[in-house]
Protein backbone atom coordinates (compact mmCIF):
# COMPACT_ATOMS: atom_id res chain seq x y z
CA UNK A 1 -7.28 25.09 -120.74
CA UNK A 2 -5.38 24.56 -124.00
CA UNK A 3 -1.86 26.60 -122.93
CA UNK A 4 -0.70 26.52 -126.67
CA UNK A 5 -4.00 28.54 -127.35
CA UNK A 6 -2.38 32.02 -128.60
CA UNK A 7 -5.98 33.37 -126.99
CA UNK A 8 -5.50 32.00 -123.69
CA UNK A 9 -3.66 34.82 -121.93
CA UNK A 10 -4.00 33.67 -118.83
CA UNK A 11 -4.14 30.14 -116.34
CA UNK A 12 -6.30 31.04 -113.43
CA UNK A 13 -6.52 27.18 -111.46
CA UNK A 14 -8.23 27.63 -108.21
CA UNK A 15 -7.75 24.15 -107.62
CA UNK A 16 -4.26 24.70 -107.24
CA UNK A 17 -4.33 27.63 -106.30
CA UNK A 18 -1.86 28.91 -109.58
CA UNK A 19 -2.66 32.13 -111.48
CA UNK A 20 -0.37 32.56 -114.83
CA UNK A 21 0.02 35.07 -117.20
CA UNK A 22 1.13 34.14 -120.49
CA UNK A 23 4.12 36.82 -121.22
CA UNK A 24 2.93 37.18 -124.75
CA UNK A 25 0.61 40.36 -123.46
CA UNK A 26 3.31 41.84 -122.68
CA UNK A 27 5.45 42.01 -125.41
CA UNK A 28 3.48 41.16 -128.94
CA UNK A 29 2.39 44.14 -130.95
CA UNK A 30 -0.91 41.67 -132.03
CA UNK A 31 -1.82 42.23 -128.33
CA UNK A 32 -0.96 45.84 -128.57
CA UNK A 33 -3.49 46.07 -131.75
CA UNK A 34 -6.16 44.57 -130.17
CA UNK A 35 -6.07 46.28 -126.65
CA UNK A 36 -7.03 49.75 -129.20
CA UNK A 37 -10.09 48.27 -130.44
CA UNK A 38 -11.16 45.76 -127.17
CA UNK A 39 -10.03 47.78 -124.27
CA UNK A 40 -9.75 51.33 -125.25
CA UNK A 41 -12.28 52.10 -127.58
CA UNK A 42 -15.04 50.82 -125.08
CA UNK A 43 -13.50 51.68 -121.60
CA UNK A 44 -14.04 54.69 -119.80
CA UNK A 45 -10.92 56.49 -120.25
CA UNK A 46 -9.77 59.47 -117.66
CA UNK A 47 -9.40 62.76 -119.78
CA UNK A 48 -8.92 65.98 -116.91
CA UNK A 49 -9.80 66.98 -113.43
CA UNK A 50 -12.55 69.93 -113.32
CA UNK A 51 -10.42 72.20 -111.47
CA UNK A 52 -7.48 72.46 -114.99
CA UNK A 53 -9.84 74.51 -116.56
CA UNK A 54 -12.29 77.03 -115.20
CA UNK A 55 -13.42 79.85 -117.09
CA UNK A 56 -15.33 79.58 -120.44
CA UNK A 57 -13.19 79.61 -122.70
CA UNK A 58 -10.50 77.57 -120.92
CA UNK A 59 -8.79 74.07 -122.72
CA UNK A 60 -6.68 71.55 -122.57
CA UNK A 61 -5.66 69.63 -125.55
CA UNK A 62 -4.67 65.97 -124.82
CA UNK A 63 -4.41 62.30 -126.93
CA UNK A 64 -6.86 59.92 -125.85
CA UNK A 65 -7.16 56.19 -127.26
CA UNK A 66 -4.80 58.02 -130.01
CA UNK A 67 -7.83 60.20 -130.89
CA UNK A 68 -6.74 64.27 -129.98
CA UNK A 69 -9.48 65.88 -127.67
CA UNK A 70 -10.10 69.44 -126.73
CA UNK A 71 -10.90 69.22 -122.74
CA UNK A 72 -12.74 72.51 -122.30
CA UNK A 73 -15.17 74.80 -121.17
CA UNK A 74 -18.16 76.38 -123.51
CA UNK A 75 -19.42 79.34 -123.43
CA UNK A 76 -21.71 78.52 -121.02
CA UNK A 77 -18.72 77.21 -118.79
CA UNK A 78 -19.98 73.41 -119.35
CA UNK A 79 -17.59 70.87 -119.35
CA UNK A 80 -17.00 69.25 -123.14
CA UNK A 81 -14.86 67.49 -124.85
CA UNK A 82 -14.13 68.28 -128.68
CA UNK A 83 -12.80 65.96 -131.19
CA UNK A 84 -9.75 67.86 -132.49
CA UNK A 85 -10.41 67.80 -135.74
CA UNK A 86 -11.51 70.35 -138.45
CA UNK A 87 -14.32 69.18 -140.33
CA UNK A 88 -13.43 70.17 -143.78
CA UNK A 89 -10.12 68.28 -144.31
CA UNK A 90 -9.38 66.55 -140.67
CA UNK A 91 -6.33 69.41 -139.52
CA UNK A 92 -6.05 70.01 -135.76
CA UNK A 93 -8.40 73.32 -135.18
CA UNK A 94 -6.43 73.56 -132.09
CA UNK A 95 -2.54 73.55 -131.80
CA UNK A 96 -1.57 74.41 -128.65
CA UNK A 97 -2.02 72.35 -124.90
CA UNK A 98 -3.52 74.84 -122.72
CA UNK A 99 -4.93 78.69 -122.89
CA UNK A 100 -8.52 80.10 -123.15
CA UNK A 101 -10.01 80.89 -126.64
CA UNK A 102 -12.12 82.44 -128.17
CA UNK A 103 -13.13 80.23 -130.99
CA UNK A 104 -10.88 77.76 -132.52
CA UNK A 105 -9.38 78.04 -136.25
CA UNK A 106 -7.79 75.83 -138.39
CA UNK A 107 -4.89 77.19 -139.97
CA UNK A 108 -4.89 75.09 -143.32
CA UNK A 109 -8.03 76.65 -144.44
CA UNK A 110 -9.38 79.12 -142.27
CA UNK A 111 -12.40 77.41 -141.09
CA UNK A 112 -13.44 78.82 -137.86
CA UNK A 113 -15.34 77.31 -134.63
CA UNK A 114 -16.49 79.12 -131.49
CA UNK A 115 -16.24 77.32 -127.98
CA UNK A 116 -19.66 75.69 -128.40
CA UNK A 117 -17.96 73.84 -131.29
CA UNK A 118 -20.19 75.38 -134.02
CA UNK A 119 -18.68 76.75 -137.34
CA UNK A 120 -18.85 80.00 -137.77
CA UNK A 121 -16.74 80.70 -140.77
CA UNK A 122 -15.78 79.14 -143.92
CA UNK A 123 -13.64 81.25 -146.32
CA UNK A 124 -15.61 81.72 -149.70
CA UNK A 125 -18.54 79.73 -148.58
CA UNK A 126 -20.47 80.89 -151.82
CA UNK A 127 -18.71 78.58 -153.64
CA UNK A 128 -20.61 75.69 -151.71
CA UNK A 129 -24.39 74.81 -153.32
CA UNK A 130 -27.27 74.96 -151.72
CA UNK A 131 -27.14 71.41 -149.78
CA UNK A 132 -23.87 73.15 -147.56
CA UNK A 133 -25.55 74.22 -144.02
CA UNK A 134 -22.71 74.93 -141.48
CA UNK A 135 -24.84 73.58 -138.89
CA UNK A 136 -24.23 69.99 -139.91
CA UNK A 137 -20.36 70.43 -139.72
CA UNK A 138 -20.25 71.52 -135.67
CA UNK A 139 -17.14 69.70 -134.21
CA UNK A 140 -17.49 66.45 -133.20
CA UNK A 141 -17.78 65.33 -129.59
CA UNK A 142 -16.62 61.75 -128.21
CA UNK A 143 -19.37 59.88 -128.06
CA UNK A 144 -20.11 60.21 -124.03
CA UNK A 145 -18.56 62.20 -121.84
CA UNK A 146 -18.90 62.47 -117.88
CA UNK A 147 -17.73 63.26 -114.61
CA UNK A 148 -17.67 61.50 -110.91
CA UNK A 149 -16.55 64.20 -108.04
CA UNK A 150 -14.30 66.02 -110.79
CA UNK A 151 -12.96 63.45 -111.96
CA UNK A 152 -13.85 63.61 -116.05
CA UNK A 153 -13.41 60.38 -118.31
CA UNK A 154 -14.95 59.97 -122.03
CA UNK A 155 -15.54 56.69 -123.72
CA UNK A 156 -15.96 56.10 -127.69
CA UNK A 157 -18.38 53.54 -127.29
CA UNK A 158 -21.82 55.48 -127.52
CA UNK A 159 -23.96 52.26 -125.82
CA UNK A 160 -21.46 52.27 -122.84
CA UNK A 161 -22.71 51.94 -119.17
CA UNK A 162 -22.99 55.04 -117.21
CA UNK A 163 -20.05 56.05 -115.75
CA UNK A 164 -20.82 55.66 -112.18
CA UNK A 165 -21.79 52.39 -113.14
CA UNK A 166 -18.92 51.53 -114.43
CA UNK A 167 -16.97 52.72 -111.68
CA UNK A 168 -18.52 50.52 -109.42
CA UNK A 169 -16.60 49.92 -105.85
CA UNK A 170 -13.91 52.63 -106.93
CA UNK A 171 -16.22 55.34 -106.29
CA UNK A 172 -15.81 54.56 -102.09
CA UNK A 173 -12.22 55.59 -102.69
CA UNK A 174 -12.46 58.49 -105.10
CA UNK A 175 -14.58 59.87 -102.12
CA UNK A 176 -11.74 59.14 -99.82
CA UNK A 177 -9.83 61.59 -101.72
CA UNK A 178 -12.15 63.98 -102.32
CA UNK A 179 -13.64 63.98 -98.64
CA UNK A 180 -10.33 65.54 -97.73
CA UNK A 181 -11.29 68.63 -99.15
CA UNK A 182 -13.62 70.78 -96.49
CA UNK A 183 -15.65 72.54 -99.19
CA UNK A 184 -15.80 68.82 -101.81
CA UNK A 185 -13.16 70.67 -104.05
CA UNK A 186 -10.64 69.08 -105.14
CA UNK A 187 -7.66 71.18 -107.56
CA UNK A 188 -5.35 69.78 -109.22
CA UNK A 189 -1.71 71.69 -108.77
CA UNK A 190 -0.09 73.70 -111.53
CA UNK A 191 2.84 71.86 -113.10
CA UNK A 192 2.94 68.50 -114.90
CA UNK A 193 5.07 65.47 -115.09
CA UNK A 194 5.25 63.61 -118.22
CA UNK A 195 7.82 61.22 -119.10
CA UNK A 196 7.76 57.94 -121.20
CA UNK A 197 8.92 54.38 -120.39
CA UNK A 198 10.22 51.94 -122.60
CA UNK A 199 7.69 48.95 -121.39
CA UNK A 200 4.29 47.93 -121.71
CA UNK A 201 1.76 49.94 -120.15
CA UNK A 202 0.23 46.79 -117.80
CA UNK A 203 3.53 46.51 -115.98
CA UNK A 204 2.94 50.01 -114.73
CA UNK A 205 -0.87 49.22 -113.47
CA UNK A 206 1.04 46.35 -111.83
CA UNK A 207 3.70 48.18 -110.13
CA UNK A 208 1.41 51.10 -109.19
CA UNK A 209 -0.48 49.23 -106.37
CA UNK A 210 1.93 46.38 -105.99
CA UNK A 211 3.64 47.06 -102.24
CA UNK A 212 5.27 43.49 -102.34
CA UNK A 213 8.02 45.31 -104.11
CA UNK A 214 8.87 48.46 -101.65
CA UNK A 215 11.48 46.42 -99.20
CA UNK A 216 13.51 45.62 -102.36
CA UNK A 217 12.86 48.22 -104.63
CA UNK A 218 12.45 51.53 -102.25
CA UNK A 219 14.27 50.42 -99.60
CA UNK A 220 16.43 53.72 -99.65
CA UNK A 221 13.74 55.20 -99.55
CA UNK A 222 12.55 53.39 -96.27
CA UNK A 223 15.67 53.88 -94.74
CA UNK A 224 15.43 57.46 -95.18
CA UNK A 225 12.18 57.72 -93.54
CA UNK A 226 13.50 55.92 -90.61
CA UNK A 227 16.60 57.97 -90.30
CA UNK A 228 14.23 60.80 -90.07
CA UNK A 229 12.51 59.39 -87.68
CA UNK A 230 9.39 58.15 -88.70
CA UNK A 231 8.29 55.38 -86.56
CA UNK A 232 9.29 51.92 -88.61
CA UNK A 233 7.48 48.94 -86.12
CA UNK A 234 8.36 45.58 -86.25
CA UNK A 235 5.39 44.04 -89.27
CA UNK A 236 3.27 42.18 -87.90
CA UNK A 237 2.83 38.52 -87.88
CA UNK A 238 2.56 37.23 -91.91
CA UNK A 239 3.30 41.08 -93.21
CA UNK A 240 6.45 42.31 -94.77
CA UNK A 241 5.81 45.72 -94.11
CA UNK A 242 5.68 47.84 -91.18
CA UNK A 243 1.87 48.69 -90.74
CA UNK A 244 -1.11 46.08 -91.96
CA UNK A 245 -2.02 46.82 -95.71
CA UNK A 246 -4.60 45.03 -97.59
CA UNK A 247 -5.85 44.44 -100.82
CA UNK A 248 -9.45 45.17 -102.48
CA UNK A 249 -10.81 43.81 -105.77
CA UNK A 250 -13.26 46.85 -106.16
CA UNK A 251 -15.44 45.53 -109.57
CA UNK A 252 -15.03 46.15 -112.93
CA UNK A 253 -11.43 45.12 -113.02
CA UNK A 254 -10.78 48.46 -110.24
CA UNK A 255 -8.98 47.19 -107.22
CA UNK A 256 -7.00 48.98 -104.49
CA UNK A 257 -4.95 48.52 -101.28
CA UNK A 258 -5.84 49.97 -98.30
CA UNK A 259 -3.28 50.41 -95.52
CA UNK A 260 -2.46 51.81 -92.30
CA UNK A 261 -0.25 54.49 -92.40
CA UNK A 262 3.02 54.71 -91.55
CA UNK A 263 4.70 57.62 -93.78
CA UNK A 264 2.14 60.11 -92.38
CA UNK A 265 -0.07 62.53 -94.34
CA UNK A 266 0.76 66.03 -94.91
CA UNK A 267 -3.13 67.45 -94.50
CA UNK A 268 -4.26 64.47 -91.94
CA UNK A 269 -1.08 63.28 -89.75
CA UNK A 270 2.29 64.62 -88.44
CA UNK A 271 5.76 62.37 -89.00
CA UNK A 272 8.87 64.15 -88.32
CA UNK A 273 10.18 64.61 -92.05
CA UNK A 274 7.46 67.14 -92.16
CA UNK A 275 9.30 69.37 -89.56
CA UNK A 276 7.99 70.70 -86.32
CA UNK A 277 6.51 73.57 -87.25
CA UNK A 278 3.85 71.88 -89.60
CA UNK A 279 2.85 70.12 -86.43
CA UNK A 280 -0.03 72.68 -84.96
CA UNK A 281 -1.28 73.67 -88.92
CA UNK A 282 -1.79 69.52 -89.14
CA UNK A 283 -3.20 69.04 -86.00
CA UNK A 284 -6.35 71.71 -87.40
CA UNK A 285 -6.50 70.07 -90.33
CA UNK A 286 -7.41 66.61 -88.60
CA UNK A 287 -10.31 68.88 -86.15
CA UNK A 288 -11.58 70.16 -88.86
CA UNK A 289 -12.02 66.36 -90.46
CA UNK A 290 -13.69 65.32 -86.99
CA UNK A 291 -15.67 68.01 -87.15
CA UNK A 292 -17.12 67.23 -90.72
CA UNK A 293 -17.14 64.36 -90.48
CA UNK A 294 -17.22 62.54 -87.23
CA UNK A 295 -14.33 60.66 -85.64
CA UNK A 296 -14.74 57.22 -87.22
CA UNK A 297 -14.85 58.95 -91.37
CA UNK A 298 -11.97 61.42 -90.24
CA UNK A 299 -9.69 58.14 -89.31
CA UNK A 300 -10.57 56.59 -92.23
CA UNK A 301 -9.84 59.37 -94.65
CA UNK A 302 -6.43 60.56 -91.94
CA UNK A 303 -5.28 57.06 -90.85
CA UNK A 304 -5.29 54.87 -94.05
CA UNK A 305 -3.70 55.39 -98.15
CA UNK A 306 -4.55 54.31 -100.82
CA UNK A 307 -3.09 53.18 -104.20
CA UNK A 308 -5.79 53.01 -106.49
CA UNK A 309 -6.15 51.64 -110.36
CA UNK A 310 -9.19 52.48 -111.72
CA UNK A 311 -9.21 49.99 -114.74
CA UNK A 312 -7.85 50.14 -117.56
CA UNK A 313 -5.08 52.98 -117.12
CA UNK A 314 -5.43 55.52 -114.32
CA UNK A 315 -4.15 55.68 -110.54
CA UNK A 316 -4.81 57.60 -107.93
CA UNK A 317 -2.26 57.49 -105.42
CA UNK A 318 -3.13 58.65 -101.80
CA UNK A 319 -0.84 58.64 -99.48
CA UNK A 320 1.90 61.00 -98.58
CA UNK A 321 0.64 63.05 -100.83
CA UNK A 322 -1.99 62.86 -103.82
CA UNK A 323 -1.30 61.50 -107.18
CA UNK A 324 -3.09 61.49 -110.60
CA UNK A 325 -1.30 59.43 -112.62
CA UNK A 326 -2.31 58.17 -116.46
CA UNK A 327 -0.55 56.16 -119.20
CA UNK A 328 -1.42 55.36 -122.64
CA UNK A 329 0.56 52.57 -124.69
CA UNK A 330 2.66 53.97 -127.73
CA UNK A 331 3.58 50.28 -128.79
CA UNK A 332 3.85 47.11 -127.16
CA UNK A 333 7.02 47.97 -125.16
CA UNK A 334 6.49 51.88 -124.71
CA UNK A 335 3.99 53.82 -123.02
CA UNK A 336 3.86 57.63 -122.08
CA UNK A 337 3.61 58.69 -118.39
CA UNK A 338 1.56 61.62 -117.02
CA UNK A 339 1.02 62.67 -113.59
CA UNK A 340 -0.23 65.86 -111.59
CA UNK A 341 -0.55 66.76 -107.53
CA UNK A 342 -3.82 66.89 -105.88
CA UNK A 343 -4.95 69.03 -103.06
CA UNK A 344 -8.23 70.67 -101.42
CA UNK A 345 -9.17 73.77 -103.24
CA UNK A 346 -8.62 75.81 -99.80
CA UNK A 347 -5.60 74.44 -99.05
CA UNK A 348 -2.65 77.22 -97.16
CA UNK A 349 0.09 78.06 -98.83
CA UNK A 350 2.01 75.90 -95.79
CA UNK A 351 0.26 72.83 -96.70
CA UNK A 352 0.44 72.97 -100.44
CA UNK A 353 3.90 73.23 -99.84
CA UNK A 354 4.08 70.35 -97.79
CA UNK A 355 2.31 68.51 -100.50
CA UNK A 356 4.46 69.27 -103.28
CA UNK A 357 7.34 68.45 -101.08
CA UNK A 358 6.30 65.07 -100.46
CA UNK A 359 5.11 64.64 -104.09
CA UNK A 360 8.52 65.52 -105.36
CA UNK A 361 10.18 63.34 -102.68
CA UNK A 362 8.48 60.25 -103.39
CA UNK A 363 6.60 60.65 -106.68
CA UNK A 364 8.74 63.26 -108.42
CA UNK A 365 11.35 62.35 -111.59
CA UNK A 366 14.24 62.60 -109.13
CA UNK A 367 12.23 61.52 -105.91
CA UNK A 368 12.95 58.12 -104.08
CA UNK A 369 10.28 55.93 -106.19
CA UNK A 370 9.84 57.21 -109.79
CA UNK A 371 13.56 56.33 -111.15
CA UNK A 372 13.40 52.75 -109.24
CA UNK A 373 10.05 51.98 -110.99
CA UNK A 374 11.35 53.59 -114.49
CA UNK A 375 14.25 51.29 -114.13
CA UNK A 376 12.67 48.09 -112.23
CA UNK A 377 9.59 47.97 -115.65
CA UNK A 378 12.15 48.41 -117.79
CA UNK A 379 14.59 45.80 -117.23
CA UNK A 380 11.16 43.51 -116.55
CA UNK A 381 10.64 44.39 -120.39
CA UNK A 382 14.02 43.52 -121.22
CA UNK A 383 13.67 40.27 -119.58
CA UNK A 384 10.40 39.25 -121.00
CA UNK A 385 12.32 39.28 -124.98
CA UNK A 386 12.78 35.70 -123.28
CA UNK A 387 8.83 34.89 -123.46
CA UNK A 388 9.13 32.36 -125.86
CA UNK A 389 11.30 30.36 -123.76
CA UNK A 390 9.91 31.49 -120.06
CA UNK A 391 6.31 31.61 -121.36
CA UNK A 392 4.38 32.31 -118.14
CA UNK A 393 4.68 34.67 -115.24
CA UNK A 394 3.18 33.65 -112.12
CA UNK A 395 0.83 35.87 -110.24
CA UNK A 396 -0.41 33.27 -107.06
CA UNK A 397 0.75 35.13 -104.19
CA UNK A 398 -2.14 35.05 -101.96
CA UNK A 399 -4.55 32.42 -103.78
CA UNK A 400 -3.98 30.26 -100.59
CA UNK A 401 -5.79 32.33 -98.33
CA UNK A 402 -9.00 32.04 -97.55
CA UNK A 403 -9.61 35.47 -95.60
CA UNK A 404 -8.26 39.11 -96.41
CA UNK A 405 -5.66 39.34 -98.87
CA UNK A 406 -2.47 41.66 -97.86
CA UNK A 407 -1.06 44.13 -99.96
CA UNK A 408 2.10 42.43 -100.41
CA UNK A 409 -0.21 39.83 -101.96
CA UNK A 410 -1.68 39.77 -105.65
CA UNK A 411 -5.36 39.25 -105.48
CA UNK A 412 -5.62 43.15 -106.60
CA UNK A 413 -2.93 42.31 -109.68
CA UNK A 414 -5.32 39.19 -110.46
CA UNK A 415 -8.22 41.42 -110.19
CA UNK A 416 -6.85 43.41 -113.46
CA UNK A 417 -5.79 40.56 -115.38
CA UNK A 418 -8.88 39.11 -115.13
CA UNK A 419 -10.78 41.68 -116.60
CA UNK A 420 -8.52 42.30 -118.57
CA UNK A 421 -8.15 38.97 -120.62
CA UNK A 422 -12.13 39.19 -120.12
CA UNK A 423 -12.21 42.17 -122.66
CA UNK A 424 -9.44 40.71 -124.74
CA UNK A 425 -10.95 37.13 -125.41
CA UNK A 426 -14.39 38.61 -125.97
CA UNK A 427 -16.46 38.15 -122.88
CA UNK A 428 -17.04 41.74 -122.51
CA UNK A 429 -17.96 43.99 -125.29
């Protein structure tokens, strides 16, 4: 492989047993330009959860791919998502991020839509001739649209897979998260983060299932779970950390670890951060799991978390609590951040407290992990101005193991790349 090649982003030499990544992705706004039209505009991106809006009526307004979407509910209460866009002269029809309309009017000229999209009014529309049918200017729609357990992604390519499809080995997870719920419901909590960080948007798919950096990087975090009280036992033989993890290349570029836990579960498992009185309410919550849905499923769901990337850009973090978490580049060396709690729809007020707690704790913009990730990427982006010089990063751990891959290892970072420079050389289309 010709390493001088600007195109070859990446060295993967089984022989060896080497994986590289040429740091130019990381850093070149060429790569930036194409990841829009190769990655983006045929992926299926996440847009919303099901359970933001609810009533017809309801929206959300949000930047996808760059392109802004209306995430809403019809009339009918059907899911859709609207380009934001007025038809006559391209103004946003819609300027605010959340409510329930109505219809939706653009202020420039008064053109009006109702929730189905369709225009209803155009100010003097006698002066049109007889060729103008306000049927052919309905709002436009991205291209497909659909949903997987309330989960909602669109994609602008209109002869993309099916969703499901797509999603491929991800989907045993996503149920893992949703299975928690006793009714299938999942809601996702009021209140959002959203925060931007000055480096490229891969080093945060990296980071956000790679555990080979929690002794360094969270390891005040560690120490305050011991000095709680949580049980920290000795890792076992060829692990770093204190329970066995591994890692799962999924499909599609989607790949997850899948560990034993350790830092308990708010809805599935008592530690003793969570207090004493939480202990009975949790101890239901895992019955009712056995109950549903027999011993061996309730483990799996109660005993185990999850960090998972659902190619190109969104994680679901299960573990201490539930995360949603979503980032789109803004330029090669600046991506924006946005992440929301997830709990069963039935959930007590006790629990969803417990929840939020832990999400703030670990996940929050003051928590234990968010800062030391913020700062970790961005110093990573400081060092990579260097690429020229240092041209490759190496991404081998684990390529000399036959067996299972731990999640201190990088088979599940190798998964994305992979795809990745798939879609960017032209493979995939």
């Amino acid at each position: 492989m010709d390493q001088t090649n600007p195109q070859t982003y990446i060295i993967d030499n089984a022989d060896d047993q080497t994986f590289k990544l040429n740091r130019s992705a990381l850093v070149e706004p060429a790569v930036f330009e194409l990841e829009q039209r190769r990655i983006f505009d045929v992926c299926w991106i996440y847009l919303g959860h099901e359970s933001e809006i609810t009533e017809p009526g309801d929206f959300k307004t949000r930047n996808v791919c760059g392109r802004p979407v209306i995430f809403a509910r019809d009339s009918a209460g059907e899911l859709r998502a609207f380009l934001n866009s007025c038809r006559h002269r391209g103004a946003a029809v819609c300027r605010l991020t959340e409510g329930n309309a109505d219809n939706y009017s653009c202020f420039y000229h008064g053109w009006i839509y109702d929730r189905d999209g369709n225009l209803k009014t155009v100010p003097g529309a006698e002066s049109y001739g007889p060729a103008f049918d306000k049927a052919d200017f309905a709002l436009g729609e991205v291209p497909k649209f659909d949903s997987y357990r309330g989960f909602c992604f669109v994609n602008f390519n209109a002869d993309a897979e099916p969703l499901e499809d797509y999603l491929a080995g991800a989907t045993e997870y996503i149920d893992l998260v949703v299975d928690q719920s006793p009714s299938g419901k999942m809601q996702v909590i009021e209140g959002t983060q959203e925060y931007d960080i000055a480096a490229n948007w891969k080093l945060l798919v990296e980071n956000s299932f790679d555990d080979y950096h929690l002794l360094s990087t969270h390891s005040t975090w560690l120490g305050y779970l011991k000095d709680a009280g949580v049980e920290m036992k000795p890792p076992e033989k060829g692990h770093l950390l204190p329970s066995h993890g591994i890692c799962r290349n999924l499909g599609n570029g989607h790949a997850t670890t899948d560990n034993v836990n350790f830092r308990g579960r708010p809805v599935a498992r008592w530690i003793p951060i969570y207090g004493e009185d939480a202990k009975e309410e949790i101890d239901e919550i895992r019955a009712e799991l056995v109950t549903r849905m027999g011993e061996k499923r309730a483990t799996r769901i109660a005993d185990t978390n999850r960090n998972l990337v659902v190619f190109p850009n969104l994680v679901l973090n299960d573990g201490s609590s539930i995360t949603i978490r979503t980032f789109h580049p803004i330029s090669a060396s600046r991506m924006r951040v946005t992440a929301w709690a997830l709990g069963p729809a039935e959930e007590s007020k006790s629990a969803l407290a417990r929840r939020l707690d832990s999400f703030l704790t670990f996940y929050g913009p003051g928590g234990f992990a968010t800062p030391d990730d913020v700062e970790a990427l961005e110093m990573v982006q400081a060092g990579l101005q260097s690429w020229r010089e240092v041209t490759w990063s190496d991404i081998s751990r684990g390529m000399n193991k036959d067996g299972e891959q731990l999640n201190t290892d990088e088979l599940h970072l190798r998964t994305f790349w992979r795809r990745w420079s798939q879609y960017m050389e032209g493979a995939i289309s």
